[in-house]
N, C-alpha and C. Protein backbone atom coordinates (compact mmCIF):
# COMPACT_ATOMS: atom_id res chain seq x y z
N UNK A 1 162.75 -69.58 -53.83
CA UNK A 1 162.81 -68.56 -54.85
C UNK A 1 161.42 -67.99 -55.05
N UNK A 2 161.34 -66.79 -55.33
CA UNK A 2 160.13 -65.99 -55.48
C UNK A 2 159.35 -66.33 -56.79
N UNK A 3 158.08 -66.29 -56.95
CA UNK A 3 157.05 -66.63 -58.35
C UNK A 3 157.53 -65.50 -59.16
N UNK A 4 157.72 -64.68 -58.79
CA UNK A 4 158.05 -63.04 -59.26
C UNK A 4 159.07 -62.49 -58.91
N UNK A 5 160.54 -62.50 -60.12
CA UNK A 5 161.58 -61.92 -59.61
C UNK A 5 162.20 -60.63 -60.46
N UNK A 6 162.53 -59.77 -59.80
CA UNK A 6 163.41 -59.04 -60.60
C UNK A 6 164.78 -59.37 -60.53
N UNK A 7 165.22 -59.29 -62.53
CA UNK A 7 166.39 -59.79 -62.39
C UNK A 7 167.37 -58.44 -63.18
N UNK A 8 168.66 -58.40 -62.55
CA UNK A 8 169.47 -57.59 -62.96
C UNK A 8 170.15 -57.75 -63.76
N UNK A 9 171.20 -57.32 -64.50
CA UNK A 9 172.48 -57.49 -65.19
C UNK A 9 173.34 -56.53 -65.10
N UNK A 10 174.35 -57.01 -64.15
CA UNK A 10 175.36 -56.17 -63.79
C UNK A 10 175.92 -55.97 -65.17
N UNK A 11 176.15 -56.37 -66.07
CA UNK A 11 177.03 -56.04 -67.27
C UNK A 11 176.20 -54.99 -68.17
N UNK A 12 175.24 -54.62 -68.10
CA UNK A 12 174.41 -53.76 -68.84
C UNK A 12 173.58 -53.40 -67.36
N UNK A 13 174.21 -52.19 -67.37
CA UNK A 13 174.08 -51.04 -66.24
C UNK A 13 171.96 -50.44 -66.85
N UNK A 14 171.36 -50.56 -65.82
CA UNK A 14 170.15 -50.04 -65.38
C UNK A 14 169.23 -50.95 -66.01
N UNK A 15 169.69 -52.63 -67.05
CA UNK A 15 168.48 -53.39 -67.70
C UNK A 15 168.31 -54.22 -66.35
N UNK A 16 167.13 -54.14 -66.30
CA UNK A 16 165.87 -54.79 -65.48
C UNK A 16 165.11 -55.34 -65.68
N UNK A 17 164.39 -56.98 -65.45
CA UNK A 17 163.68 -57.23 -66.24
C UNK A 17 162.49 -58.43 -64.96
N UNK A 18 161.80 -58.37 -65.22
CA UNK A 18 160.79 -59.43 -64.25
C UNK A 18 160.45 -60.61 -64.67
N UNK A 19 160.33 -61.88 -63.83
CA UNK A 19 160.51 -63.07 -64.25
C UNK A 19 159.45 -63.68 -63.51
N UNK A 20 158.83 -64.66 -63.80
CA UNK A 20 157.71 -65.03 -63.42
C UNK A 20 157.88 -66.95 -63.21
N UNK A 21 157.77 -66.67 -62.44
CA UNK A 21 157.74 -68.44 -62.32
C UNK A 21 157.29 -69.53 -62.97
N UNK A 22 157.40 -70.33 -63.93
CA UNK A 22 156.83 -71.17 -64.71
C UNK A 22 156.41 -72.70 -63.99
N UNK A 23 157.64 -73.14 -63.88
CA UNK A 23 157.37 -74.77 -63.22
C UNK A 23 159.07 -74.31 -62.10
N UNK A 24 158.53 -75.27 -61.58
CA UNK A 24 159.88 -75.91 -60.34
C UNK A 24 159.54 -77.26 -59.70
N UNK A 25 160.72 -77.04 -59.24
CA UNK A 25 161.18 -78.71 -58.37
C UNK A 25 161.98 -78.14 -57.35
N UNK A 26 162.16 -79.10 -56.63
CA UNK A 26 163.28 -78.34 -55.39
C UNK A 26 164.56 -78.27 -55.87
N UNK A 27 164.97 -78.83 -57.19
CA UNK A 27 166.48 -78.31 -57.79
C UNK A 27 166.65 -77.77 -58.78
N UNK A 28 165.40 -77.20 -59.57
CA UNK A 28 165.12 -76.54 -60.66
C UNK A 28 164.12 -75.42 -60.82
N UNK A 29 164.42 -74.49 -61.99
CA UNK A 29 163.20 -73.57 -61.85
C UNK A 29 163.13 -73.20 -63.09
N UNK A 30 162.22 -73.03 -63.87
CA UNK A 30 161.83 -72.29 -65.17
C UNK A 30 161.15 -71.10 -64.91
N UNK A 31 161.29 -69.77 -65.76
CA UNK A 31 161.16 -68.69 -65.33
C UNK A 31 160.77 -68.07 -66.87
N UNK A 32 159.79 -67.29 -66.84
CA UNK A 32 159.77 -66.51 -68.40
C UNK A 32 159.87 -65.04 -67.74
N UNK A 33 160.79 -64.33 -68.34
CA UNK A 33 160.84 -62.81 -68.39
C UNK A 33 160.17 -62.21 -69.14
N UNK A 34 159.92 -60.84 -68.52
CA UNK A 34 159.22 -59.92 -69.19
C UNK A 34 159.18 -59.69 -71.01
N UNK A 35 160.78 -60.11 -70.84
CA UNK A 35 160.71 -59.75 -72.48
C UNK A 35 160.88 -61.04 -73.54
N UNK A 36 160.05 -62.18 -72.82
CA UNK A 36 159.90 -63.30 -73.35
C UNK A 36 160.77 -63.97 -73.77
N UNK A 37 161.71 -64.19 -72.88
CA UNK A 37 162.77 -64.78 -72.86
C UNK A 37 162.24 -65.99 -71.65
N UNK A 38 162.40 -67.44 -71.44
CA UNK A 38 162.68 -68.01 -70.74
C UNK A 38 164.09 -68.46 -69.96
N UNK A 39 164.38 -68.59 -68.92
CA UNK A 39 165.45 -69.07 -68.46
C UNK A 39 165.18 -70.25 -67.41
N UNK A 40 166.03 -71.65 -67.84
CA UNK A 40 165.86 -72.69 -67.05
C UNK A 40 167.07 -72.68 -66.60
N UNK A 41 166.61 -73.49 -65.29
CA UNK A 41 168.29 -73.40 -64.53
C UNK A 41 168.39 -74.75 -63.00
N UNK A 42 169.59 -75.16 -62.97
CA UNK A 42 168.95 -75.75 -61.13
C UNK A 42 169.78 -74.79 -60.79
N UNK A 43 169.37 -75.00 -59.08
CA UNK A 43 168.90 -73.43 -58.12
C UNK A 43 170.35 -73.55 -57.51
N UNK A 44 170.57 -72.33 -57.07
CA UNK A 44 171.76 -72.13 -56.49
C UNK A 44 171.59 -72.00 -55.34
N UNK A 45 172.70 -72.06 -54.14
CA UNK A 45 172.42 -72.31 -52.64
C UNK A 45 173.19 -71.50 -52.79
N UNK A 46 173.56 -70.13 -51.97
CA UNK A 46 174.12 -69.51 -51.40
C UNK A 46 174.77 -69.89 -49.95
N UNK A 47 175.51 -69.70 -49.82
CA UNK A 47 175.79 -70.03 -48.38
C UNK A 47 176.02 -68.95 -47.46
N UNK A 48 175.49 -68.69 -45.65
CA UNK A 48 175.47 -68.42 -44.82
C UNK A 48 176.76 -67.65 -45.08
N UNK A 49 176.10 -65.93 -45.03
CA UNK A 49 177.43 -65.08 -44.89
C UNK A 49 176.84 -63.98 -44.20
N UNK A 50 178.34 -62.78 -43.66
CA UNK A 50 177.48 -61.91 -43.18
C UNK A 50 178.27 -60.33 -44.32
N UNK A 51 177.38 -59.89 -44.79
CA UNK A 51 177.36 -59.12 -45.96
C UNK A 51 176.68 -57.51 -45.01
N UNK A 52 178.48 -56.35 -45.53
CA UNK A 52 177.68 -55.04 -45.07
C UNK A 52 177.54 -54.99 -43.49
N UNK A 53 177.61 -56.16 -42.70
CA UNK A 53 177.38 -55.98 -41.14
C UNK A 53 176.26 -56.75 -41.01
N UNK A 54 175.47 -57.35 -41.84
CA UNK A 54 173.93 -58.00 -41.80
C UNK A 54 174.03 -59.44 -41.99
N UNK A 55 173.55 -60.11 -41.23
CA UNK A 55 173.76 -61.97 -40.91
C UNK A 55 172.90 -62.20 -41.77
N UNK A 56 173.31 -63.40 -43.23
CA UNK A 56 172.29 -63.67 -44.00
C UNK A 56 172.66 -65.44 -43.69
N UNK A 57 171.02 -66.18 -43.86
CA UNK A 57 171.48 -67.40 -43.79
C UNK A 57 171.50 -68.19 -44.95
N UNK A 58 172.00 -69.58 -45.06
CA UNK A 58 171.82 -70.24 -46.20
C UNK A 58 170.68 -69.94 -47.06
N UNK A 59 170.74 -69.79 -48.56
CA UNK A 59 168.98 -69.00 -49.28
C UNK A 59 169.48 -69.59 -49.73
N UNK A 60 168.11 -69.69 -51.16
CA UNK A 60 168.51 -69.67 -52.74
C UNK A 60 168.66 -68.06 -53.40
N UNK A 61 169.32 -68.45 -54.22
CA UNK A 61 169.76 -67.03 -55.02
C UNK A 61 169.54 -67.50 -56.55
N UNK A 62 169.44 -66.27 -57.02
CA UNK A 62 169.24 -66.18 -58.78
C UNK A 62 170.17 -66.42 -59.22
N UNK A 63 170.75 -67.38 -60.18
CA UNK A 63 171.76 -67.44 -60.70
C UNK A 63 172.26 -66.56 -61.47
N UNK A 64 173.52 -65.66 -61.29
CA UNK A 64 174.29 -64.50 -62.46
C UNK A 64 174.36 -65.35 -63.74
N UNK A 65 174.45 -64.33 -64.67
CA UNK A 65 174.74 -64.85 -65.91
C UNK A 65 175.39 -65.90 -66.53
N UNK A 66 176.92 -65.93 -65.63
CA UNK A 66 178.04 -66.83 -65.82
C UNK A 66 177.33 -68.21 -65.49
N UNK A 67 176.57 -68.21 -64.02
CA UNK A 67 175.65 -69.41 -63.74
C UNK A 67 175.39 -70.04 -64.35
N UNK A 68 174.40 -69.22 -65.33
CA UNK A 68 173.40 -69.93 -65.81
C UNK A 68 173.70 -70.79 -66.84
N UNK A 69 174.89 -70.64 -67.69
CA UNK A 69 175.23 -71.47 -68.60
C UNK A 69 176.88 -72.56 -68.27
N UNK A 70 176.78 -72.13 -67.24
CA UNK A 70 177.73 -73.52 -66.63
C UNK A 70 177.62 -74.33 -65.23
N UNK A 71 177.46 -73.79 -64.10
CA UNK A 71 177.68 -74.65 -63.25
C UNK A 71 176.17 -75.23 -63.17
N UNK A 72 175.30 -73.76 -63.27
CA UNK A 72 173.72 -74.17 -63.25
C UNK A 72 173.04 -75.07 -64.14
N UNK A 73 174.15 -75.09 -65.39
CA UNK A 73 173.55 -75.72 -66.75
C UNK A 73 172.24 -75.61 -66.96
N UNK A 74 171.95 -74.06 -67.03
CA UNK A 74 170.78 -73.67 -67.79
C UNK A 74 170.82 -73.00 -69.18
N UNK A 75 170.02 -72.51 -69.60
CA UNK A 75 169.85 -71.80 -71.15
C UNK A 75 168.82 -71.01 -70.14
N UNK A 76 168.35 -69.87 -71.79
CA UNK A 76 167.71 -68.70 -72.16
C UNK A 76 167.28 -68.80 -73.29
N UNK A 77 165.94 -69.11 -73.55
CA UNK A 77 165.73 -69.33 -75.06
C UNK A 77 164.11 -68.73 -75.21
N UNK A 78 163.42 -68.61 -76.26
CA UNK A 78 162.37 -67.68 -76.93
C UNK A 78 161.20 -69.00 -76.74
N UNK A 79 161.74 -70.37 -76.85
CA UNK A 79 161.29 -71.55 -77.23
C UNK A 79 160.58 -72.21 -76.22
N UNK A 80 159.64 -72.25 -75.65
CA UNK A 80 158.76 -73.04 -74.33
C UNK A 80 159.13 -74.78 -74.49
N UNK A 81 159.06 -75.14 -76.00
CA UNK A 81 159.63 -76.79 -75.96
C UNK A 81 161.08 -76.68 -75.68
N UNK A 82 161.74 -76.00 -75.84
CA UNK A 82 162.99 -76.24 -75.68
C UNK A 82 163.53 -76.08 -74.27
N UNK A 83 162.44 -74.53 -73.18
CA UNK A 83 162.68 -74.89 -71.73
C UNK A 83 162.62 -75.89 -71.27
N UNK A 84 161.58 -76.41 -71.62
CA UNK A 84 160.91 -77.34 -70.88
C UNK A 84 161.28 -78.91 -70.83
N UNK A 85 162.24 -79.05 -72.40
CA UNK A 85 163.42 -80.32 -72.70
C UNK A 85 164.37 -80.18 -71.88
N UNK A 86 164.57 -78.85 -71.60
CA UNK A 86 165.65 -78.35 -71.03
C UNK A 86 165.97 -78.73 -69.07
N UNK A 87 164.74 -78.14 -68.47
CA UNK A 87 164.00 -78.42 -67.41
C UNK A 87 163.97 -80.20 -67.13
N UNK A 88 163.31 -80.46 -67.89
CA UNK A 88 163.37 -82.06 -67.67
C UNK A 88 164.95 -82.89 -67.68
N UNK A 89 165.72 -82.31 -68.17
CA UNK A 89 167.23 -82.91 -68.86
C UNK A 89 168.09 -82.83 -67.31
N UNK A 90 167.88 -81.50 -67.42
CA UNK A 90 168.70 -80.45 -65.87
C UNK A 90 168.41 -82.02 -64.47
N UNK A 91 169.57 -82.06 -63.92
CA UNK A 91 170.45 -82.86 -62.77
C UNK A 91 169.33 -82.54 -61.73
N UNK A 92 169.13 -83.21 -60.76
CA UNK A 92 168.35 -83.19 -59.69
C UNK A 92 168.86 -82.82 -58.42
N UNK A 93 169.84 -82.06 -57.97
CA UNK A 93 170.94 -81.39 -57.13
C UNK A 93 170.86 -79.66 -57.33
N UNK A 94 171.39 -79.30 -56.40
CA UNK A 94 171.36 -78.19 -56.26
C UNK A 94 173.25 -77.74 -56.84
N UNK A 95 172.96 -76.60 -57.13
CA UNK A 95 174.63 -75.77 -57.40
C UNK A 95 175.36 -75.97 -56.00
């Protein structure tokens, strides 16, 4: 996963927002956005597809919204102690 991501939201058409890498592990990542929001999460594996005509291989991907508060069992919170309880709590496996 990138130190620096832009993240989308398909449900609110044109918000954009940049995320910056905080801490990680190889099954977790803390991230603060632009608009000071943190989001902790463990990482999602995408799997090997070919998308559009273009061969993509196994990555990590950003977790969508739905992600983040269930399979990823992450939050979004204003609170750096509370990422970071959060971060430490979070399963040592990947999605």
């Amino acid at each position: 996963m990138e130190k620096l991501a832009k993240v989308e939201n398909p449900k609110v058409p044109g918000l954009q927002v940049m995320a910056t890498l905080i801490k990680r592990s190889k099954y977790k990542a803390l991230y603060l956005r632009d608009d000071n929001i943190y989001e902790v999460f463990r990482i999602k594996k995408g799997k090997a597809a070919e998308i559009f005509g273009k061969e993509y291989p196994e990555r990590e991907v950003y977790p969508g919204s739905e992600d983040l508060t269930t399979a990823c069992g992450g939050i979004c919170t204003r609170n750096l102690e509370d990422a970071l309880n959060t971060f430490n709590y979070l399963s040592d496996e990947y999605v």
